[in-house]
N, C-alpha and C. Protein backbone atom coordinates (compact mmCIF):
# COMPACT_ATOMS: atom_id res chain seq x y z
N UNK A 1 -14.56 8.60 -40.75
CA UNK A 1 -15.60 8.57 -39.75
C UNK A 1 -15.53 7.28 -38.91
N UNK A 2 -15.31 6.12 -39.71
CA UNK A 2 -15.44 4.82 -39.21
C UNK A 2 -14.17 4.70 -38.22
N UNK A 3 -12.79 5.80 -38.02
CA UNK A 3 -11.77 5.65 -37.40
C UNK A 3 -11.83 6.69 -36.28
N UNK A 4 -12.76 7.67 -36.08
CA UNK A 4 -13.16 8.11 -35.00
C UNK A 4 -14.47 7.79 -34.59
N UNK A 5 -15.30 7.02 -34.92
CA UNK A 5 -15.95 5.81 -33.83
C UNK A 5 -14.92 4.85 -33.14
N UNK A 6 -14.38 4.47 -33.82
CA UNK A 6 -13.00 2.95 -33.17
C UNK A 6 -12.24 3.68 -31.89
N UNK A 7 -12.38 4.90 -32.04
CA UNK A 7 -11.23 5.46 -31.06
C UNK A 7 -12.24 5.97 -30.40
N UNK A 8 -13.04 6.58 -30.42
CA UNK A 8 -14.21 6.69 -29.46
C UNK A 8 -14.31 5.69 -28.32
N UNK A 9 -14.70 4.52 -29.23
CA UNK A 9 -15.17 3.14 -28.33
C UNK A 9 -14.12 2.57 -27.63
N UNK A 10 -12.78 2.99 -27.98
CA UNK A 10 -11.81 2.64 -27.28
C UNK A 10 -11.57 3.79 -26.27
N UNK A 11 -11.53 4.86 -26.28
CA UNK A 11 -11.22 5.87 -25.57
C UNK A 11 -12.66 5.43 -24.01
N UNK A 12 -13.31 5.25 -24.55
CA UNK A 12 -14.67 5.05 -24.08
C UNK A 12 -14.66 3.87 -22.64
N UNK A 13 -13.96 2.58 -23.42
CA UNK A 13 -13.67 1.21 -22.70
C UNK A 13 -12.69 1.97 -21.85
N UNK A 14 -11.92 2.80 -22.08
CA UNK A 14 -10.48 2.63 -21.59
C UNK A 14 -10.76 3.59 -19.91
N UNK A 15 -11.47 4.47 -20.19
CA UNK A 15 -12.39 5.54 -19.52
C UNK A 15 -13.34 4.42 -18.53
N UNK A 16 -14.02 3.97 -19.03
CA UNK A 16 -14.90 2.82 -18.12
C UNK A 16 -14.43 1.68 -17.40
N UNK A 17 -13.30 1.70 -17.39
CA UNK A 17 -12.66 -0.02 -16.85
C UNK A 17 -13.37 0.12 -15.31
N UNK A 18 -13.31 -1.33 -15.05
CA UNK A 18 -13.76 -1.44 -13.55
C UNK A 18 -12.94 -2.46 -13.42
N UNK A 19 -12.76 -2.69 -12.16
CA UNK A 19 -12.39 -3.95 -11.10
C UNK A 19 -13.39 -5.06 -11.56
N UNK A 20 -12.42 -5.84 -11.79
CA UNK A 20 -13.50 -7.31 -11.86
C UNK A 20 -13.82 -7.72 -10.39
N UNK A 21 -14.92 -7.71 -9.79
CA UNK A 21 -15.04 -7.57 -8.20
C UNK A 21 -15.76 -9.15 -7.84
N UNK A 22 -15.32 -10.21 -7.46
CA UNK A 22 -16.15 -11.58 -7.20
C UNK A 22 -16.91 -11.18 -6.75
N UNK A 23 -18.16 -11.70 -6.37
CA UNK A 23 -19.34 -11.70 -6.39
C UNK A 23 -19.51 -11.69 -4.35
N UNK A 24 -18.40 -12.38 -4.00
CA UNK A 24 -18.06 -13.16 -3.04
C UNK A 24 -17.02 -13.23 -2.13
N UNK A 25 -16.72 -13.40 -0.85
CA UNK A 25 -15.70 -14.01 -0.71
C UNK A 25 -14.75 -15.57 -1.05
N UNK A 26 -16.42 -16.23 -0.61
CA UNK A 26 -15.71 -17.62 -1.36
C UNK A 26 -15.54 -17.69 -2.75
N UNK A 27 -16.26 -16.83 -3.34
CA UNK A 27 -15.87 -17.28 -5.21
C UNK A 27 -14.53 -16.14 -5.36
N UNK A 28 -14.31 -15.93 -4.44
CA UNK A 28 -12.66 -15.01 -4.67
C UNK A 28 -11.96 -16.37 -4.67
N UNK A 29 -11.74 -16.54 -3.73
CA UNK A 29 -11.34 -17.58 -2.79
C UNK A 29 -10.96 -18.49 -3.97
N UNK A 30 -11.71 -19.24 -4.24
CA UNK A 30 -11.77 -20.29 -5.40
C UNK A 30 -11.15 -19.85 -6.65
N UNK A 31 -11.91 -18.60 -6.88
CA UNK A 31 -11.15 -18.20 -8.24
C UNK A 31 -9.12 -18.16 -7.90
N UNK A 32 -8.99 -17.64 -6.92
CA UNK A 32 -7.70 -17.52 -6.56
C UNK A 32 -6.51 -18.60 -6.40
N UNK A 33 -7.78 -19.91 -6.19
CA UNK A 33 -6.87 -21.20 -5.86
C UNK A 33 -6.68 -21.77 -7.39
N UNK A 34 -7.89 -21.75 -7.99
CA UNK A 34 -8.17 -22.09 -9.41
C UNK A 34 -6.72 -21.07 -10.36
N UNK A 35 -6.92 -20.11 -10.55
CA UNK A 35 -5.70 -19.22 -10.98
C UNK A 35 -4.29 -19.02 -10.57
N UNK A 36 -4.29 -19.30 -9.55
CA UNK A 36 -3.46 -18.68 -8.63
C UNK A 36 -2.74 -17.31 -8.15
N UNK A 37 -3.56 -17.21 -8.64
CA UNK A 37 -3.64 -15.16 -8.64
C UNK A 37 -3.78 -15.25 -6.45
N UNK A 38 -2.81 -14.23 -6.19
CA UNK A 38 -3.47 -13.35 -4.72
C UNK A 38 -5.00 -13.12 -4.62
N UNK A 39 -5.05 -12.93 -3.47
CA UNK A 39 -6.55 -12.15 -3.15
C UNK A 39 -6.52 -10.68 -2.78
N UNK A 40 -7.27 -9.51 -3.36
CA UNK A 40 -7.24 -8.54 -2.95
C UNK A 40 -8.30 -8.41 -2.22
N UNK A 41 -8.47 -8.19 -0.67
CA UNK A 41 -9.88 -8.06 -0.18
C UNK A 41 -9.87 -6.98 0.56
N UNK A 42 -10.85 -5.67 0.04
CA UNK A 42 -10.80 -5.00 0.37
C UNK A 42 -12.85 -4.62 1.44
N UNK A 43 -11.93 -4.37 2.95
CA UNK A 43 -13.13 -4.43 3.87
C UNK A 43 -13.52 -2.65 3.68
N UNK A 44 -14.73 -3.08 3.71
CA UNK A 44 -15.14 -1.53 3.98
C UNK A 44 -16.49 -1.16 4.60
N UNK A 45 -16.67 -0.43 4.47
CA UNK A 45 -18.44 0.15 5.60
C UNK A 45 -19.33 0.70 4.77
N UNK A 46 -20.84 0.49 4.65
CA UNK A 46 -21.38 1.38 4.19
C UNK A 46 -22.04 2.69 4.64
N UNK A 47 -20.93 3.30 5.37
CA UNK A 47 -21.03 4.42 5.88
C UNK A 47 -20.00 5.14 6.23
N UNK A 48 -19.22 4.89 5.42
CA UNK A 48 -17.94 5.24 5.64
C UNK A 48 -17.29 6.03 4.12
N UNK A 49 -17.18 7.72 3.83
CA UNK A 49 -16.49 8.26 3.62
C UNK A 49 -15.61 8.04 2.46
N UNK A 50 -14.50 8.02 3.16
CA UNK A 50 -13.44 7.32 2.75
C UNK A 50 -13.38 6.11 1.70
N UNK A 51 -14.23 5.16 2.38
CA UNK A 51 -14.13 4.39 1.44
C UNK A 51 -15.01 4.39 0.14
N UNK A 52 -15.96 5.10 0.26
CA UNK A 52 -16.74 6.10 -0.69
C UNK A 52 -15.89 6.06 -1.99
N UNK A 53 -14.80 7.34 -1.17
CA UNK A 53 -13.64 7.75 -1.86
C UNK A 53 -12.93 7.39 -2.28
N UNK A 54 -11.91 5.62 -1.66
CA UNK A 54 -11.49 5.35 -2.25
C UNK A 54 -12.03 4.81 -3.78
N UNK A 55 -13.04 4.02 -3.14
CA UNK A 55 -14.02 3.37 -5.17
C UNK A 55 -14.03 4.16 -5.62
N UNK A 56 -14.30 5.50 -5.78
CA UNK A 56 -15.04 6.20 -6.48
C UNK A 56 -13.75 7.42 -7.24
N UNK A 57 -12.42 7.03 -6.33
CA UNK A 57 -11.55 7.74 -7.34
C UNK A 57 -10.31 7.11 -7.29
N UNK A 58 -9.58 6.45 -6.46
CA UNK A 58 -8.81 5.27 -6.61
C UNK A 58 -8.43 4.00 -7.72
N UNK A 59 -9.92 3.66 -6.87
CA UNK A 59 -10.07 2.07 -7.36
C UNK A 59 -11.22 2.24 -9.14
N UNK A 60 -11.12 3.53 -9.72
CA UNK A 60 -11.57 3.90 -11.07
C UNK A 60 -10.49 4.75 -11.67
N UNK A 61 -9.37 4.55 -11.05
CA UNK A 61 -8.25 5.19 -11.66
C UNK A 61 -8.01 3.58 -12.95
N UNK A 62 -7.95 3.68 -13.98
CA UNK A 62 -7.59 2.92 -15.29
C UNK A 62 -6.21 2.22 -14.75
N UNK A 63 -4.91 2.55 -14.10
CA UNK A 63 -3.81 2.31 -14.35
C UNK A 63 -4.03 0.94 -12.90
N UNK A 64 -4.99 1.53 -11.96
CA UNK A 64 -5.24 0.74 -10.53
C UNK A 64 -6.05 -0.17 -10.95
N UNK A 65 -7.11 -0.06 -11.62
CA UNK A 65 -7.95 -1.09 -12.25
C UNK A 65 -7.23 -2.24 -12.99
N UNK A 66 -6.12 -1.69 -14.17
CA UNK A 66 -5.92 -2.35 -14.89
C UNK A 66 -4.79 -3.67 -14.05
N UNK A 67 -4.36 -2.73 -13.37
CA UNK A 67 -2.88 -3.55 -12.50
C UNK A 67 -3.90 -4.60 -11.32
N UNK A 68 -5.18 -4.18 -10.76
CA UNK A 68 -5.84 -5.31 -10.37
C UNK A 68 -6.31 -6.38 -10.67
N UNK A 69 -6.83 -6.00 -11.97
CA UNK A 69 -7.44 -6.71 -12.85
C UNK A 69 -6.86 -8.36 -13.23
N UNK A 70 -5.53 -7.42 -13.74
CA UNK A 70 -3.94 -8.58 -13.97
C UNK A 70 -3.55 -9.42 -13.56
N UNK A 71 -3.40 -8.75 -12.06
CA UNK A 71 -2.44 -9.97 -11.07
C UNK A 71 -3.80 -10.19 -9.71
N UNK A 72 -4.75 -9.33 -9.23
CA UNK A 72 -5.41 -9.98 -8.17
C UNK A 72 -6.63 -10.52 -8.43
N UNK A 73 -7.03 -11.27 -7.60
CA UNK A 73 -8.60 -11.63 -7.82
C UNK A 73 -9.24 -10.97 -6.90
N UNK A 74 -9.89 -9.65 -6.67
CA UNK A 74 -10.38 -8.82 -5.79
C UNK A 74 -12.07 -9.22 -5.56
N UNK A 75 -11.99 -8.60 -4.25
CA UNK A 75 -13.54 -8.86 -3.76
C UNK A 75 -13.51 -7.62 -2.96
N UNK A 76 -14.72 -7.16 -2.84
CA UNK A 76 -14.92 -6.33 -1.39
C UNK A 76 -15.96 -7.20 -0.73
N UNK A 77 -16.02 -7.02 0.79
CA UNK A 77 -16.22 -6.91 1.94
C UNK A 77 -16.90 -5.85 2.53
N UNK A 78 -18.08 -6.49 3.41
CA UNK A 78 -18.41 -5.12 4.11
C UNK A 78 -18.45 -5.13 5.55
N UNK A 79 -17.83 -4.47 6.25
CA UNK A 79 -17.91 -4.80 7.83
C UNK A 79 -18.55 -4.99 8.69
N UNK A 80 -20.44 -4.38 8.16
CA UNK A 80 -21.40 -5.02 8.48
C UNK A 80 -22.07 -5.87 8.64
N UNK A 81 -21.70 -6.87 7.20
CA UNK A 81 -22.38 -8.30 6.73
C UNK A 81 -21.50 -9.12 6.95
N UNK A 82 -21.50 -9.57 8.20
CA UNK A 82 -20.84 -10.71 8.94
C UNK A 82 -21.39 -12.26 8.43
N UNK A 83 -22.69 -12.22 8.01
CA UNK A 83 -23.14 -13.47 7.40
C UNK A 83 -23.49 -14.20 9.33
N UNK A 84 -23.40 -15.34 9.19
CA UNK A 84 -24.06 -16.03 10.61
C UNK A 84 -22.80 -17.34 11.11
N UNK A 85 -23.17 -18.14 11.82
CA UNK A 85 -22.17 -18.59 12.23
C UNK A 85 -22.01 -19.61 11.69
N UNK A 86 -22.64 -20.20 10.59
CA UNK A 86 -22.75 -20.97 9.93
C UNK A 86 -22.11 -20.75 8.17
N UNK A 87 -22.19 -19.64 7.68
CA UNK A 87 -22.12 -19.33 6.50
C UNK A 87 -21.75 -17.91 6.72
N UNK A 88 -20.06 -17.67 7.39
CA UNK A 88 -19.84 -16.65 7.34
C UNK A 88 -19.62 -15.46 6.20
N UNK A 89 -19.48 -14.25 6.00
CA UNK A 89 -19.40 -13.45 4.93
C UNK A 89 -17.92 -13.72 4.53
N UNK A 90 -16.83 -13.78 5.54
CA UNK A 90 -15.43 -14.02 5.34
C UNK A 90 -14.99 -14.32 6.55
N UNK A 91 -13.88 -14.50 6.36
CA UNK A 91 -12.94 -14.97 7.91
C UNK A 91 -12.97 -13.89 8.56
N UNK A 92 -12.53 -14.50 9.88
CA UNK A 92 -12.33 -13.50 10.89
C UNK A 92 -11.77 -13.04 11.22
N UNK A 93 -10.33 -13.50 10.18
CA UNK A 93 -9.13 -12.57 10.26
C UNK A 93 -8.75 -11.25 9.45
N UNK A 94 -9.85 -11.16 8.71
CA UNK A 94 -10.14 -9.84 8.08
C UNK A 94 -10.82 -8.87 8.92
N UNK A 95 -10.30 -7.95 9.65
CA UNK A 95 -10.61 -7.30 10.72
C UNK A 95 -9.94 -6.23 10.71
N UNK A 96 -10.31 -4.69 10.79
CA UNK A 96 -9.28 -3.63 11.27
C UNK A 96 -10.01 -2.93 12.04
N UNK A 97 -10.03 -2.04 13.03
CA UNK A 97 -10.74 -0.75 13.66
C UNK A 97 -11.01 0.26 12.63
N UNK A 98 -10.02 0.20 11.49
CA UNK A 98 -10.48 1.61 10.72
C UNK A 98 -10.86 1.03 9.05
N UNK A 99 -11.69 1.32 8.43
CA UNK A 99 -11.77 1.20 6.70
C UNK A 99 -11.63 2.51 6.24
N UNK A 100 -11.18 2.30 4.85
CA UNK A 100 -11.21 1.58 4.03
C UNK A 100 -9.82 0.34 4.60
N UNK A 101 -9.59 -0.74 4.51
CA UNK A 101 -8.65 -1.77 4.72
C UNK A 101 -8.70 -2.70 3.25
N UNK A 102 -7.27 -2.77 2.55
CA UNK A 102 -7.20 -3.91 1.64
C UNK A 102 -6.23 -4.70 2.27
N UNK A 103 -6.61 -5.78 2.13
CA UNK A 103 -5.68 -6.86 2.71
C UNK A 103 -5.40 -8.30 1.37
N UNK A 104 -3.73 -8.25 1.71
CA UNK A 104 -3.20 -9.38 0.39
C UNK A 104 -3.02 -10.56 0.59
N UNK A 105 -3.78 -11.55 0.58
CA UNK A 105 -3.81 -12.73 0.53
C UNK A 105 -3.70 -13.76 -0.35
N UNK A 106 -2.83 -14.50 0.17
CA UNK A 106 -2.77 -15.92 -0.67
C UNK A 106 -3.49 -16.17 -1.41
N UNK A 107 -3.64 -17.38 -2.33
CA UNK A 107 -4.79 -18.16 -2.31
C UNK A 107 -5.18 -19.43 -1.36
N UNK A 108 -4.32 -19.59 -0.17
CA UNK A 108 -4.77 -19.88 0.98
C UNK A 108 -4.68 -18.89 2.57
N UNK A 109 -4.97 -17.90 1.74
CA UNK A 109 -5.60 -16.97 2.71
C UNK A 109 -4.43 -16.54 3.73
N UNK A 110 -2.84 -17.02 3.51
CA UNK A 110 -2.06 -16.12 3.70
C UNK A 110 -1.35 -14.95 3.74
N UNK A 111 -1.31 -14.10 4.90
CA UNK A 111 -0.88 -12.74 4.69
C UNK A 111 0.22 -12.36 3.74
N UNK A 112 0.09 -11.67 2.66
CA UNK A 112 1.15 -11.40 1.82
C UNK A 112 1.95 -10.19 2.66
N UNK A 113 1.16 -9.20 2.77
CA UNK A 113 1.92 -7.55 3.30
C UNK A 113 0.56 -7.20 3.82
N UNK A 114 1.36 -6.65 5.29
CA UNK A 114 0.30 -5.89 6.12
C UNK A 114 -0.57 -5.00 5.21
N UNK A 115 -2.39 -5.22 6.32
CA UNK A 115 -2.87 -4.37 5.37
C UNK A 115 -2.53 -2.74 4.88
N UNK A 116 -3.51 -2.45 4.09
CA UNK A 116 -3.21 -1.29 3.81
C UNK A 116 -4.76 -0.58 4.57
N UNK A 117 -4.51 0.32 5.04
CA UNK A 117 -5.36 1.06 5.85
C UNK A 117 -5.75 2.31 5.55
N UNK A 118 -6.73 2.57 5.01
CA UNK A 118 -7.33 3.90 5.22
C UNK A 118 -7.58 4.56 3.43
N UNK A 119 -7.81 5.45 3.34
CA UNK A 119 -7.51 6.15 1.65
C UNK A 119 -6.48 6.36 0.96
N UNK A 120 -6.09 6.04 -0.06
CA UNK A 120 -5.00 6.30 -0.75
C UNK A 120 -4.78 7.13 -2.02
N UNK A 121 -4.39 7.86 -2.68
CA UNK A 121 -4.27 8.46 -3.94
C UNK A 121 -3.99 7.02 -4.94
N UNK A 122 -3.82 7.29 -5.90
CA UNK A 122 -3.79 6.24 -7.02
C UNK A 122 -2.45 5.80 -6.73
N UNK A 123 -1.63 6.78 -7.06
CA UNK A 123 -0.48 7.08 -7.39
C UNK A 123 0.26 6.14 -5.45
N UNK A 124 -0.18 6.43 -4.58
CA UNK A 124 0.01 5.24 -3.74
C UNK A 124 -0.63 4.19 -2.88
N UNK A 125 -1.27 4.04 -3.86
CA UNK A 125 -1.90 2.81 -3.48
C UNK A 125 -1.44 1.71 -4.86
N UNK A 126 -1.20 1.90 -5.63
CA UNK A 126 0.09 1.17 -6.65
C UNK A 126 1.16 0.85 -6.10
N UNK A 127 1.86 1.73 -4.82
CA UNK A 127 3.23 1.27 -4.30
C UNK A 127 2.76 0.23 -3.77
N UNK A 128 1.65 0.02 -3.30
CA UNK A 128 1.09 -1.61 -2.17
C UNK A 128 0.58 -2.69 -2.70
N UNK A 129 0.10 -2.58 -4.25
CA UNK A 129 -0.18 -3.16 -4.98
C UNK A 129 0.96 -3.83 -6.04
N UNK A 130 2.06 -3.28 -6.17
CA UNK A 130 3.13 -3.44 -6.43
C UNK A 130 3.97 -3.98 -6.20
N UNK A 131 3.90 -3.56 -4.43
CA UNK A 131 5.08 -4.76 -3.11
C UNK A 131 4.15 -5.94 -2.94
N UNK A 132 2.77 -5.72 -2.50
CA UNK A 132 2.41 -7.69 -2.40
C UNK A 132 2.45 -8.24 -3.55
N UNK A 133 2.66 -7.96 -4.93
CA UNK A 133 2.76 -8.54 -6.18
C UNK A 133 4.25 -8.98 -5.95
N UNK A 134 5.21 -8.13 -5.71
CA UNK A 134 6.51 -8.47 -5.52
C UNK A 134 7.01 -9.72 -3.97
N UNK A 135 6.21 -9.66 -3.17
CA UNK A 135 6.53 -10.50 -2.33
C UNK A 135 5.87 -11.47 -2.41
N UNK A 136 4.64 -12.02 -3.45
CA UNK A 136 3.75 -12.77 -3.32
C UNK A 136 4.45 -13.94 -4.06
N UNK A 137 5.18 -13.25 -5.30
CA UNK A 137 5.80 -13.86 -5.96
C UNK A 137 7.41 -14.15 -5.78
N UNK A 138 8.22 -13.66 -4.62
CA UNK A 138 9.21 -13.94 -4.09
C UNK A 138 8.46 -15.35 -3.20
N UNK A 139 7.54 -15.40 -2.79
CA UNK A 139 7.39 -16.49 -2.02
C UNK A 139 7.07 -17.67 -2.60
N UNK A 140 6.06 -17.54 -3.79
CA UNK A 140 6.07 -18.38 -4.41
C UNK A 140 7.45 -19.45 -4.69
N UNK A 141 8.12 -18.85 -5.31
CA UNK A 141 10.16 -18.70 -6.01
C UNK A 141 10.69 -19.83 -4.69
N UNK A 142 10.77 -19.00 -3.24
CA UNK A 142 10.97 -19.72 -2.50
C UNK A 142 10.27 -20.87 -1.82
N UNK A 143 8.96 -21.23 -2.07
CA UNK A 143 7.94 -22.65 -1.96
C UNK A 143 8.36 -23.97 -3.22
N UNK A 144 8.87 -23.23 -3.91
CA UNK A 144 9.32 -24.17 -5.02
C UNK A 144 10.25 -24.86 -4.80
């Protein structure tokens, strides 16, 4: 009995994973310089569809979670909450005409790989998560 509770609670965790999501842009930010993990910042709308869609079956896929989790320090963004001119929500180079948009950044806020634009299946949105992991860390290699 006591070995199908354990696998329960694991089946359970494994079923529930989420994105560790900063709170923030700047506590991405920080966490990212602090770690040195990329930034995953993903802009989106709250009225927007799509990006609904992507959180809600994407970005709760276990294999996308787990591979974020790992290597990025993710935040979302919303395209509404610009914040003021004083204490912006994020830069202003986070910008697209269309969301859902993830964009790979440094931890000084350098472009890793063009964003990624729009909805993705799990299955590719891992290929983009995959290449800025791979070029983030080719650049690193070559800064050294």
């Amino acid at each position: 009995m006591r070995k199908i509770i354990l696998l329960l609670l694991a089946l359970t965790t494994f079923l529930m994973a989420e994105v560790n999501w900063q709170p923030d842009y700047r506590s991405a930010k920080a966490e990212a310089q602090k770690t040195g993990k990329p930034m995953l910042v993903l802009l989106v709308s709250h009225t927007c569809r799509w990006c609904r869609k992507l959180e809600n079956r994407t970005l709760q896929n276990p294999r996308v979670v787990d591979y974020i989790n790992q290597h990025f320090v993710p935040v979302i963004v919303y395209r509404e909450d610009r914040g003021d001119d004083e204490n912006p929500a994020y830069p202003d180079f986070i910008e697209s005409s269309m969301v859902p948009a993830t964009f790979f950044l440094t931890p000084d806020e350098e472009t890793i790989i063009q964003p990624s634009i729009g909805y993705w299946e799990p299955v590719d949105y891992m290929s983009d998560l995959t290449m800025a992991i791979r070029f983030f860390e080719k650049r690193k290699q070559t800064d050294q």
